[in-house]
Protein backbone atom coordinates (compact mmCIF):
# COMPACT_ATOMS: atom_id res chain seq x y z
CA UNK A 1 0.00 0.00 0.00
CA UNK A 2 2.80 2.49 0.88
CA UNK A 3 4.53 1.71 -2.56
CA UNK A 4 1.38 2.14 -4.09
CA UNK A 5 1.09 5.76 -2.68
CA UNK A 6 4.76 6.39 -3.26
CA UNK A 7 3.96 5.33 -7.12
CA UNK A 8 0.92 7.99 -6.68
CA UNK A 9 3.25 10.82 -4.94
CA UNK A 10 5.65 10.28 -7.23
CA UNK A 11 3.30 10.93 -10.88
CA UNK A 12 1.95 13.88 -8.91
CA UNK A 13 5.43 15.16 -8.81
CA UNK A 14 7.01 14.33 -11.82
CA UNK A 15 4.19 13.96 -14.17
CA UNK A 16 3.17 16.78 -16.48
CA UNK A 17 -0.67 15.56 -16.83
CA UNK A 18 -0.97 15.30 -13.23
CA UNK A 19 0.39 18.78 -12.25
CA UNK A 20 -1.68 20.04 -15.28
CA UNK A 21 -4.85 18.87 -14.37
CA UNK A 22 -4.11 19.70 -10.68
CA UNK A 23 -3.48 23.31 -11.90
CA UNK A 24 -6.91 23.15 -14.17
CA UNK A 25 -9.04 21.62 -10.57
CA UNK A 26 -7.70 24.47 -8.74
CA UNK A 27 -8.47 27.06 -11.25
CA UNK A 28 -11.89 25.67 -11.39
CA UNK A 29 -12.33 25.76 -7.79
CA UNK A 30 -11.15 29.43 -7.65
CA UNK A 31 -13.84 30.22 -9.44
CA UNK A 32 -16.58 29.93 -6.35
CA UNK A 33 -14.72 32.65 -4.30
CA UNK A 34 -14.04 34.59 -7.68
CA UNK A 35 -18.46 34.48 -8.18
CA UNK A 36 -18.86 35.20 -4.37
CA UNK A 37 -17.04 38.73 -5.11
CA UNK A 38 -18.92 39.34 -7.82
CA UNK A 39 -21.89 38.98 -6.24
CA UNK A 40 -20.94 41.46 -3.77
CA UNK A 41 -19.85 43.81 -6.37
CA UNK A 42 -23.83 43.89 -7.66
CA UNK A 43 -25.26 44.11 -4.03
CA UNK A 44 -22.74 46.77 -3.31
CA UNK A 45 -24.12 48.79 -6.72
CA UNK A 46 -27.66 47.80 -5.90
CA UNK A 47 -27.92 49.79 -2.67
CA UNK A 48 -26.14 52.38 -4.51
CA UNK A 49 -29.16 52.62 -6.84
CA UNK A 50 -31.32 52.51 -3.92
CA UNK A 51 -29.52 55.03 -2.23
CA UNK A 52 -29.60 57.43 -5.05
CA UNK A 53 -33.30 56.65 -5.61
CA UNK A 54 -33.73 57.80 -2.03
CA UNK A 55 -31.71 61.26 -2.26
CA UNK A 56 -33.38 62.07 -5.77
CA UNK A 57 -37.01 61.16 -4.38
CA UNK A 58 -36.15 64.06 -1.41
CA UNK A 59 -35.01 66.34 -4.22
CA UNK A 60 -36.88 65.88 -7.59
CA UNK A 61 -37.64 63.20 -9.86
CA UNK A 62 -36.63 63.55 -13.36
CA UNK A 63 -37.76 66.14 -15.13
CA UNK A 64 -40.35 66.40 -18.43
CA UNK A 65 -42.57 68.88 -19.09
CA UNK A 66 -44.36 70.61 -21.94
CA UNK A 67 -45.83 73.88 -22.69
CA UNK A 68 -49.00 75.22 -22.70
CA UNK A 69 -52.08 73.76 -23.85
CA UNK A 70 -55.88 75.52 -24.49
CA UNK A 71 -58.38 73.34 -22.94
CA UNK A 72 -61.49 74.28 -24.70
CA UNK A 73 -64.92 73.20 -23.66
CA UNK A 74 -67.61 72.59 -26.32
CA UNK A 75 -71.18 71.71 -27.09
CA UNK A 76 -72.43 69.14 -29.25
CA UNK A 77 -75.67 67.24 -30.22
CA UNK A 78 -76.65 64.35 -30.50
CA UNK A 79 -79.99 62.67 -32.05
CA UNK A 80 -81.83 59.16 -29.74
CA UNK A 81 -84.48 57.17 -30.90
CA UNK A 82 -86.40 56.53 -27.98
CA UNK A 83 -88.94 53.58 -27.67
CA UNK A 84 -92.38 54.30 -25.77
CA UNK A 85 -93.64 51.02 -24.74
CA UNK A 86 -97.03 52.68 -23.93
CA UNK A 87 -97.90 54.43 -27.02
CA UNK A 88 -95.42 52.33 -29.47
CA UNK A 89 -94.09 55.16 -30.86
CA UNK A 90 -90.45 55.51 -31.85
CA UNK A 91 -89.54 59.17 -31.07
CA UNK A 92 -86.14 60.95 -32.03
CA UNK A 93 -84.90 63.27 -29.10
CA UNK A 94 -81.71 65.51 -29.03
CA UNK A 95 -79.27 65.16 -26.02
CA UNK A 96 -76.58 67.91 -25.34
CA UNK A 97 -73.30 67.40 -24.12
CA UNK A 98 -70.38 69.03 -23.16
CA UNK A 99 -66.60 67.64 -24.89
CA UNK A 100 -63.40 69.08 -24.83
CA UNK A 101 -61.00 69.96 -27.37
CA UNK A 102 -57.22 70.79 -27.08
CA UNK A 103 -55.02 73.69 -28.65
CA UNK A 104 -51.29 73.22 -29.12
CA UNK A 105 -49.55 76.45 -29.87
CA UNK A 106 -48.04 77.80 -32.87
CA UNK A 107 -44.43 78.36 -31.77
CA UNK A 108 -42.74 76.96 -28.34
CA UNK A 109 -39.48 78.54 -27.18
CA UNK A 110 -37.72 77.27 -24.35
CA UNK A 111 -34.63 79.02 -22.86
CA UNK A 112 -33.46 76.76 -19.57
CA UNK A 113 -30.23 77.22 -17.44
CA UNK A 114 -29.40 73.96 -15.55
CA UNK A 115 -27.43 74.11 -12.39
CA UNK A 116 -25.81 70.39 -11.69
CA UNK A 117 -24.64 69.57 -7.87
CA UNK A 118 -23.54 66.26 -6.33
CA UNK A 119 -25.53 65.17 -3.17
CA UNK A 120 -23.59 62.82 -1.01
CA UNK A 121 -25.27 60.58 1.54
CA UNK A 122 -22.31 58.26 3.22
CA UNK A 123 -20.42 56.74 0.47
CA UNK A 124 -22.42 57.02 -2.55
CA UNK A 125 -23.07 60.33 -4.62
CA UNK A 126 -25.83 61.41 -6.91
CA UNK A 127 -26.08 63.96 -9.83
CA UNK A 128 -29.34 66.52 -9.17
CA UNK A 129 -29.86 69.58 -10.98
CA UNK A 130 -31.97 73.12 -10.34
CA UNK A 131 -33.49 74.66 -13.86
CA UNK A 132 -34.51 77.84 -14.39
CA UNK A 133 -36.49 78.02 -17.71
CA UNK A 134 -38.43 80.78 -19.26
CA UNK A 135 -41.47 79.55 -21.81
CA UNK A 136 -42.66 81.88 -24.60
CA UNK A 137 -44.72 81.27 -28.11
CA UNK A 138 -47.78 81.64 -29.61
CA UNK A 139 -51.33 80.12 -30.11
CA UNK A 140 -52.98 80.43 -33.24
CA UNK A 141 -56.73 82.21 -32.98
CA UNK A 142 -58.89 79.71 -31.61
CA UNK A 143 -60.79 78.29 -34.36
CA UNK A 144 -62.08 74.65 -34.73
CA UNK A 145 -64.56 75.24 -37.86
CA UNK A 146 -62.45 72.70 -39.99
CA UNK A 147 -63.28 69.41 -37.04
CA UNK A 148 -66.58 70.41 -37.61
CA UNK A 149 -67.10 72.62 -34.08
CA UNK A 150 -69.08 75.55 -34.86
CA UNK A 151 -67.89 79.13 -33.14
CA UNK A 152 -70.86 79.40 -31.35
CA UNK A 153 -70.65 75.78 -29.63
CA UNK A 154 -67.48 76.67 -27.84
CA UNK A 155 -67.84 77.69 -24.18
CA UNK A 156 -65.50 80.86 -24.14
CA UNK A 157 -66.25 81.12 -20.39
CA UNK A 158 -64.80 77.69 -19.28
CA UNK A 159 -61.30 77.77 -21.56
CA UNK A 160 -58.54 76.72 -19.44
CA UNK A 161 -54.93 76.13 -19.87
CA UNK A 162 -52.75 73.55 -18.95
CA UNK A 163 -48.95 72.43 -18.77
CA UNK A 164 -48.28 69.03 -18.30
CA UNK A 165 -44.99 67.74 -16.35
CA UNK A 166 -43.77 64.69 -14.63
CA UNK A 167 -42.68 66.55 -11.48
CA UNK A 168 -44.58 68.55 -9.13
CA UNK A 169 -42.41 68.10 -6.32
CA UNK A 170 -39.88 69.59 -7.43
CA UNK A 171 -41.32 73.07 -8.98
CA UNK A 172 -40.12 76.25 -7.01
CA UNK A 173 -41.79 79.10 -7.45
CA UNK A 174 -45.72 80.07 -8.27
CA UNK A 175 -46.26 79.50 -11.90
CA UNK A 176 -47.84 82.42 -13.45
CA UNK A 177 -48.88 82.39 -17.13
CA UNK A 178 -49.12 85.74 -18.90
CA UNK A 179 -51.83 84.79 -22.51
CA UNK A 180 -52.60 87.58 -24.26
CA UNK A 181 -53.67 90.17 -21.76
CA UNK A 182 -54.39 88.44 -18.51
CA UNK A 183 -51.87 86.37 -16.18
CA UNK A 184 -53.31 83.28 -15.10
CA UNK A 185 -52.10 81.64 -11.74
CA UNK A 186 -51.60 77.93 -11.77
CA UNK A 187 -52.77 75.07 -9.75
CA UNK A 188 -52.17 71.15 -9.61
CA UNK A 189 -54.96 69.74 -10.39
CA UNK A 190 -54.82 65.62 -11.20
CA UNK A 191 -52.68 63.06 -11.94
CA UNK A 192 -53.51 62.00 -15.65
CA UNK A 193 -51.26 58.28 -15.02
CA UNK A 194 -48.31 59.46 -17.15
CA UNK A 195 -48.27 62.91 -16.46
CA UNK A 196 -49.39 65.58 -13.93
CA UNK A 197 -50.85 68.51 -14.67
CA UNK A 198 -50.98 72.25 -13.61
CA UNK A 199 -53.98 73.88 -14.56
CA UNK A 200 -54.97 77.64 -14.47
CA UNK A 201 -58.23 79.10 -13.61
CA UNK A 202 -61.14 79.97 -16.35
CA UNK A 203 -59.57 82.65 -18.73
CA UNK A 204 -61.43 86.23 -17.82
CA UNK A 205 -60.90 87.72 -21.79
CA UNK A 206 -63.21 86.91 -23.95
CA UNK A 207 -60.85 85.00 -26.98
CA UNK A 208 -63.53 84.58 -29.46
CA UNK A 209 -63.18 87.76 -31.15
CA UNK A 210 -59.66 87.64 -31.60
CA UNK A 211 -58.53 86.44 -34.71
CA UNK A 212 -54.40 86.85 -34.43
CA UNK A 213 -51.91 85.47 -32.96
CA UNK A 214 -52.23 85.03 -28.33
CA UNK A 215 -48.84 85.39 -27.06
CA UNK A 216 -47.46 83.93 -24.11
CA UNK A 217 -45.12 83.59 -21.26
CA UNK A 218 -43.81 82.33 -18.11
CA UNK A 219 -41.29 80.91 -15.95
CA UNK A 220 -40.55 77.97 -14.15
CA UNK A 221 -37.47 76.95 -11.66
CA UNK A 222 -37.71 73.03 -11.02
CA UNK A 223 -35.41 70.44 -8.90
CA UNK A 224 -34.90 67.23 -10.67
CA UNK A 225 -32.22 64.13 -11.05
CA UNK A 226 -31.28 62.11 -13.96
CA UNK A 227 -33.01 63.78 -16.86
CA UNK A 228 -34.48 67.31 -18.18
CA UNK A 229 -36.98 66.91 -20.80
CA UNK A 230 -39.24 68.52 -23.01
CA UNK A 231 -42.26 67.60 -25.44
CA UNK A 232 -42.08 69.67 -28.97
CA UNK A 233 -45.79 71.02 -28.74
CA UNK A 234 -44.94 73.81 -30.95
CA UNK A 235 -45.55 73.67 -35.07
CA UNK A 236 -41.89 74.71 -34.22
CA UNK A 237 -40.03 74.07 -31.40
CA UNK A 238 -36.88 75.78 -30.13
CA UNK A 239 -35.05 74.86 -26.95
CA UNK A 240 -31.75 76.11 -25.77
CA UNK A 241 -30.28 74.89 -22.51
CA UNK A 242 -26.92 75.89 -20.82
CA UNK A 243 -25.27 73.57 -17.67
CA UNK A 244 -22.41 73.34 -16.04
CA UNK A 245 -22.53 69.69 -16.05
CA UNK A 246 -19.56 68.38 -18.27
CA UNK A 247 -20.84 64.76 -19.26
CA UNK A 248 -24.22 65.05 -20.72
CA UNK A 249 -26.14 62.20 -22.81
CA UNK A 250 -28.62 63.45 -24.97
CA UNK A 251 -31.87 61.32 -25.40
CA UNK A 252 -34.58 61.10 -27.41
CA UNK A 253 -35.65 62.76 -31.20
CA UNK A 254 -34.71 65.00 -32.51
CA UNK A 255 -30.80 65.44 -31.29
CA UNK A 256 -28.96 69.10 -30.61
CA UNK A 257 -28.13 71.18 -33.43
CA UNK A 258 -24.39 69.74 -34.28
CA UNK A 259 -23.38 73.02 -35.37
CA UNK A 260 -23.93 75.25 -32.01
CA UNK A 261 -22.98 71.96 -29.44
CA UNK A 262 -20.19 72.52 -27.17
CA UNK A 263 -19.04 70.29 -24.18
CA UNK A 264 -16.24 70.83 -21.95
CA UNK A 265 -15.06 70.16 -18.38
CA UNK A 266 -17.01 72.97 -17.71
CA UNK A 267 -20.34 72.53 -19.16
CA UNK A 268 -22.15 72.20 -22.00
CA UNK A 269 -24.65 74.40 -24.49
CA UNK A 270 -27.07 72.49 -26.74
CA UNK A 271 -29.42 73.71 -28.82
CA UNK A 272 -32.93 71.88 -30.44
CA UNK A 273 -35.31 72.44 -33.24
CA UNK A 274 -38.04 70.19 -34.00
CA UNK A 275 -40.88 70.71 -36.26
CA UNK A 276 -44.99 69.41 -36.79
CA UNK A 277 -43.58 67.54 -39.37
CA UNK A 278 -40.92 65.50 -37.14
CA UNK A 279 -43.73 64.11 -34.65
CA UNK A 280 -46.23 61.88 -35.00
CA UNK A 281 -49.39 64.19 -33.72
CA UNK A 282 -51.26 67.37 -34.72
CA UNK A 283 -51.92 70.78 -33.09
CA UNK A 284 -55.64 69.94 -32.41
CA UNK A 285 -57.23 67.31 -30.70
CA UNK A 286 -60.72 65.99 -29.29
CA UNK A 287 -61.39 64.62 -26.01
CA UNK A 288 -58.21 62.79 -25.46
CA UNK A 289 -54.35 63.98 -25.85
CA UNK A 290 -51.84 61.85 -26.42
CA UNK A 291 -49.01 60.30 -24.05
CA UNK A 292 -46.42 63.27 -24.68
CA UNK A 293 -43.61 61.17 -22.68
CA UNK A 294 -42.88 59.44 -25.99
CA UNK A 295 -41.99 62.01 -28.21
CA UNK A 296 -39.64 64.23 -24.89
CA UNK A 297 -35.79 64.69 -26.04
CA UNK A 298 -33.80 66.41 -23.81
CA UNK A 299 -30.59 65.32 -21.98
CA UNK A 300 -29.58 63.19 -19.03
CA UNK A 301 -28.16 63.91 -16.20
CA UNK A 302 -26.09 60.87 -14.90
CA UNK A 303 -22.59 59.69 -13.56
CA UNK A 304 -21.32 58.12 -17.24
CA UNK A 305 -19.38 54.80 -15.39
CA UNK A 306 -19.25 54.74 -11.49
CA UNK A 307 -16.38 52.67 -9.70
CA UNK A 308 -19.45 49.81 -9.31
CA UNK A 309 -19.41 49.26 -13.02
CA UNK A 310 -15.83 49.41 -13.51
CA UNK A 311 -15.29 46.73 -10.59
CA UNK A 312 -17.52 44.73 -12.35
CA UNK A 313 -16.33 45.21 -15.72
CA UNK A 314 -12.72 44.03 -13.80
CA UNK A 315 -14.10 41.13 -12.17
CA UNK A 316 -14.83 39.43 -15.91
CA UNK A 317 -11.58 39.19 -16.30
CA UNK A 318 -10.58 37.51 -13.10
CA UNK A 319 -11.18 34.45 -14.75
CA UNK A 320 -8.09 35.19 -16.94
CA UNK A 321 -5.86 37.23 -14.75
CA UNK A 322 -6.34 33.70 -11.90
CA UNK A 323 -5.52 31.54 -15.11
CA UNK A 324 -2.92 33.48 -16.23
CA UNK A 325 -1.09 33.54 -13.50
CA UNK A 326 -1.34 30.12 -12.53
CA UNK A 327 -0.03 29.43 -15.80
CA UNK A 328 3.11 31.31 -15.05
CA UNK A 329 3.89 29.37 -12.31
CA UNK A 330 2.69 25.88 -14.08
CA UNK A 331 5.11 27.31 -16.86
CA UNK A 332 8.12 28.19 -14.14
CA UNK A 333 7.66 24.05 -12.00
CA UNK A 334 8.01 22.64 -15.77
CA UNK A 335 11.07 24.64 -16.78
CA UNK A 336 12.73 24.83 -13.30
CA UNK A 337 11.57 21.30 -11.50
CA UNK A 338 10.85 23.25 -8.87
CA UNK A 339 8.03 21.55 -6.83
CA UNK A 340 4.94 23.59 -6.02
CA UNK A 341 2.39 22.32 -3.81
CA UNK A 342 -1.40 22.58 -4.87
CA UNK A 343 -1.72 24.06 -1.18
CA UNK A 344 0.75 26.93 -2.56
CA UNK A 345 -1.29 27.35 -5.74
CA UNK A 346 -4.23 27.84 -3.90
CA UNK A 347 -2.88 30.39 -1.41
CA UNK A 348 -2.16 32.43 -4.68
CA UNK A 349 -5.17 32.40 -6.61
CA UNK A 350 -7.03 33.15 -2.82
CA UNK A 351 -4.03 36.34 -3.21
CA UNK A 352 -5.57 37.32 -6.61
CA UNK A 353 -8.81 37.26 -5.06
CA UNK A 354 -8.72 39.47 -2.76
CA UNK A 355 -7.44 42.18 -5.65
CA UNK A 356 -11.13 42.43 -6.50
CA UNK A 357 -12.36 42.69 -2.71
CA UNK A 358 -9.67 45.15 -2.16
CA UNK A 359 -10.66 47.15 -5.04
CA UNK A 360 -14.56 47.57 -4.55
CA UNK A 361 -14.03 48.35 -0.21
CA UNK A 362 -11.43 50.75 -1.56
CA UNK A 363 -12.76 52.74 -4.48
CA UNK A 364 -16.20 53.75 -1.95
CA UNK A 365 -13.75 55.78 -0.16
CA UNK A 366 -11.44 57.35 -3.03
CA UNK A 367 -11.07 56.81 -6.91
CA UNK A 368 -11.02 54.09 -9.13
CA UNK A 369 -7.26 54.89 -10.28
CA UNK A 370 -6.34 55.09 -6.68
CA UNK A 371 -7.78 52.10 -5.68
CA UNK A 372 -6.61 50.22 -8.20
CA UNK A 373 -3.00 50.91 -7.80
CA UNK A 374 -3.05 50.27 -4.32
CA UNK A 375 -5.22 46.74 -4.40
CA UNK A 376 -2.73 46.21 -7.34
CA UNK A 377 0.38 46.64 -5.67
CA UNK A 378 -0.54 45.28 -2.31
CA UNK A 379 -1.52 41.90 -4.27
CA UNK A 380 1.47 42.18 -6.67
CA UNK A 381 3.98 42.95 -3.22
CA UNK A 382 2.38 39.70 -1.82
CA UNK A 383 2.38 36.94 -4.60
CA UNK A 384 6.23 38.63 -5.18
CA UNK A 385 7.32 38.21 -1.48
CA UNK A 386 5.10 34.34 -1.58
CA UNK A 387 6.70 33.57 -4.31
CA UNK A 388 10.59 34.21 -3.77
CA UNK A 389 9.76 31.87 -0.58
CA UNK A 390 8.72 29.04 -3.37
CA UNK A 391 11.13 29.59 -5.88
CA UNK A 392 14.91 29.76 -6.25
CA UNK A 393 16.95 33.02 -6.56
CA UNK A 394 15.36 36.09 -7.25
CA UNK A 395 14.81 35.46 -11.87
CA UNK A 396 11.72 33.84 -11.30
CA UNK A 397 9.81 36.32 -8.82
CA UNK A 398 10.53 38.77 -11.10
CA UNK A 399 9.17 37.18 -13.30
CA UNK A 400 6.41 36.15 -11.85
CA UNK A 401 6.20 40.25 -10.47
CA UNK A 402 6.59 41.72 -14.10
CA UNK A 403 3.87 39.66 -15.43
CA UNK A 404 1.70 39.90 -12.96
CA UNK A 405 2.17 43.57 -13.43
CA UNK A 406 1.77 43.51 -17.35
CA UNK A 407 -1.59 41.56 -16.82
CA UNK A 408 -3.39 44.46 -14.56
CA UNK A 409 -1.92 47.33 -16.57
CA UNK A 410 -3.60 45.70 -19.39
CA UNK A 411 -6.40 45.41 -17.49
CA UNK A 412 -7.02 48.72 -16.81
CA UNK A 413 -6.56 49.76 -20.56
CA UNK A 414 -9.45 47.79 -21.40
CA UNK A 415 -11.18 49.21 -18.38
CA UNK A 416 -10.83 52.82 -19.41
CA UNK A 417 -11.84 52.09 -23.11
CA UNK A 418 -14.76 52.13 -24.71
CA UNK A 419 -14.98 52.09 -28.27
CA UNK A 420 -11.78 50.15 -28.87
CA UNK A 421 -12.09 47.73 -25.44
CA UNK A 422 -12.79 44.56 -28.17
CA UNK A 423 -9.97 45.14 -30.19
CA UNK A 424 -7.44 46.00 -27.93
CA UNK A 425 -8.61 43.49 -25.68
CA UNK A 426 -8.49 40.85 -28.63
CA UNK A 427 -4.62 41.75 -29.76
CA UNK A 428 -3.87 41.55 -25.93
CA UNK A 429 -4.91 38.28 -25.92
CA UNK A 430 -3.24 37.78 -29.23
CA UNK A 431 -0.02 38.76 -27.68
CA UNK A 432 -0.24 36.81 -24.04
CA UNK A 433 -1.16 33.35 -26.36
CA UNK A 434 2.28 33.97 -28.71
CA UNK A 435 4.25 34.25 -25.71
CA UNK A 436 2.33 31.40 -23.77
CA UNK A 437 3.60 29.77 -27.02
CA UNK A 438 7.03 31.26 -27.53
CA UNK A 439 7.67 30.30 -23.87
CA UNK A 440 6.67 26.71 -23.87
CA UNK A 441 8.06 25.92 -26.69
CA UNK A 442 11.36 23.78 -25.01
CA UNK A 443 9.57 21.96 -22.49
CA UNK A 444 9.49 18.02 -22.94
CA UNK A 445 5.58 17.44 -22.51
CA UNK A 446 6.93 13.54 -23.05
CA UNK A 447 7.40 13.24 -19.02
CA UNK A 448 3.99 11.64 -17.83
């Protein structure tokens, strides 16, 4: 029995196979640690989401709103038959009721100054914003003769107008609507499922002589988070919007003007224009409007990539920089007959573990550059010091220290990329398989 395991101790230690597939068990078994710090790298950037749900609910939801809208009440007629059962006599009656139709204005302008700050609550950070925007435009003469609503159906003591947003929390001042002559104060007045609305009191002019243009105005300062944005109700639309926020993502149709666009570190100007003929509604409409959150563009507010997603984009390639390295060492027992226990290879994939660990506790409490370096260089000090204890003379641990290094450098290239991560990523690999290759090339794989 004791020659038998000497037999066994023996292939373990001499035999390529054997130390191979010890090397490939190991790596596997790596792997469950490896998925536990993953998992903690999600939880960690799920209560960061919940945490910055929490400090934008206190300060203002995101942000879309549209201009001003006529609500116009109107008569109609209708003809029944009615049925007497007594006399059995069909009988036509005429009912009157009461409908409402909708006027979008002619022109929208939209001039808004966006003020970015970073709320902080512990460790995690969130991007709100205070706007300041000024409204102005035109409605064309109120006039719905061509839907078949005569002039003197309309109730020109009930008109109304509305503006519809997503965010009454977060308004700041008493809306006040100068149309034509009057100035109409604004109230909340329902919440229509997709949007709220603020609605003004019964207009005091009497509109249904005029037969020009109604002008308008006003001004509204809003808090929000995470996105400003606006529906074109205009035949023409203009919005301009100046912020000092230097990494803004612009949503929705149509996109700024390319020509008057500028970002830099310390803001950005963007301009819009969007026409009746870009949307997919008209400037008139019976009894129902449309769900305006469709058709808002605008531009969001948000941190682009947050030291969550970059941990997590480094933990996918854990899997690589744990088989990698183990390689290395595989690579330096073959060439050297140097004898490395399976305890030892364990104790430095558990090493290259911890990187990741390191790197998420550390980058809550500084930046992602800083806490890579120093979860970098604390594991790269430690596999370095572990592994001049294994191996002989100083060659090989700096060997072992150089490509370890090479391996996380590349790393965070790829990390920092965005538009070229596959390809440099793919001739990195390129490169580490040639000299995987180049390296192994002398070692006699006929000792099994």
């Amino acid at each position: 029995m004791e020659q038998k395991r000497s037999k066994f101790g023996n292939w373990m230690r001499n035999s390529i196979t054997a130390r191979m597939l010890v090397v490939g068990f190991l790596l596997i078994v790596l792997l469950i640690p490896l998925e536990f710090v993953k998992v903690l790298i999600s939880e960690r950037g799920y209560r960061q989401q919940e945490v910055i749900r929490e400090i934008n609910g206190k300060w203002g939801n995101e942000v879309l709103i549209s201009g001003p809208i006529i609500m116009i009440p109107y008569e109609t007629t209708k003809e029944h038959l009615v049925y007497d059962s007594d006399s059995k006599v069909t009988r036509k009656t005429t009912k009157t009721e009461v409908k409402t139709a909708y006027l979008l204005p002619d022109t929208l302008l939209i001039d808004s100054e966006v003020e970015s700050l970073d709320r902080n609550y512990g460790i995690y950070e969130s991007v709100v914003y205070t706007s300041d925007m000024n409204f102005k435009g035109n409605f064309p003469a109120i006039d719905f003769s061509d839907l078949q609503i005569k002039k003197e159906d309309i109730l020109w003591d009930r008109i109304t107008l509305q503006i519809h947003t997503s965010n009454l929390k977060g308004i700041r001042n008493s809306v006040a609507v100068n149309l034509g002559e009057e100035t109409l104060s604004m109230t909340p007045k329902y919440d229509e499922g997709y949007l709220n609305i603020i609605q003004s009191k019964v207009l005091t002019n009497d509109y249904s002589d005029i037969t020009g243009p109604i002008d308008f105005n006003f001004r509204i300062k809003i808090n929000g988070s995470e996105s400003l944005k606006f529906v074109p109700l205009g035949k023409e639309t203009s919005v301009s919007m100046d912020s000092n926020w230097h990494a803004p993502s612009f949503d929705g149709s149509p996109l700024p003007d390319q020509e008057t666009k500028e970002i830099n570190n310390d803001g950005f100007h963007a301009d819009w224009h969007a026409f009746q003929i870009n949307r997919q509604f008209q400037q008139k409409f019976l009894e129902k409007l449309p769900n305006f959150r469709s058709f808002g563009f605008g531009t969001n507010f948000i941190i682009p990539v947050d030291e969550y997603q970059k941990s997590e984009r480094t933990a996918k390639y854990g899997f690589m920089v744990i088989g990698l390295t183990l390689l290395v060492f595989l690579l330096i027992q073959l060439a050297s007959r140097i004898y490395i226990h399976p305890f030892q290879y364990v104790m430095i994939g558990l090493a290259l573990v911890m990187f990741y660990t390191l790197l998420i506790s550390i980058s809550e409490h500084s930046t992602f550059l800083k806490a890579y370096a120093i979860a970098g260089g604390s594991v790269l000090a430690l596999i370095t010091v572990y592994s001049r204890a294994i191996l002989r003379g100083f060659k090989f641990p700096l060997l072992v220290c150089a490509s370890l290094a090479s391996l996380y450098g590349f790393i965070y290239v790829i990390i920092q990329l965005e538009n070229y991560a596959l390809l440099v990523g793919s001739i990195g690999l390129f490169i580490i398989l040639a000299v995987v290759m180049f390296a192994s090339r002398k070692i006699d794989w006929g000792n099994d």
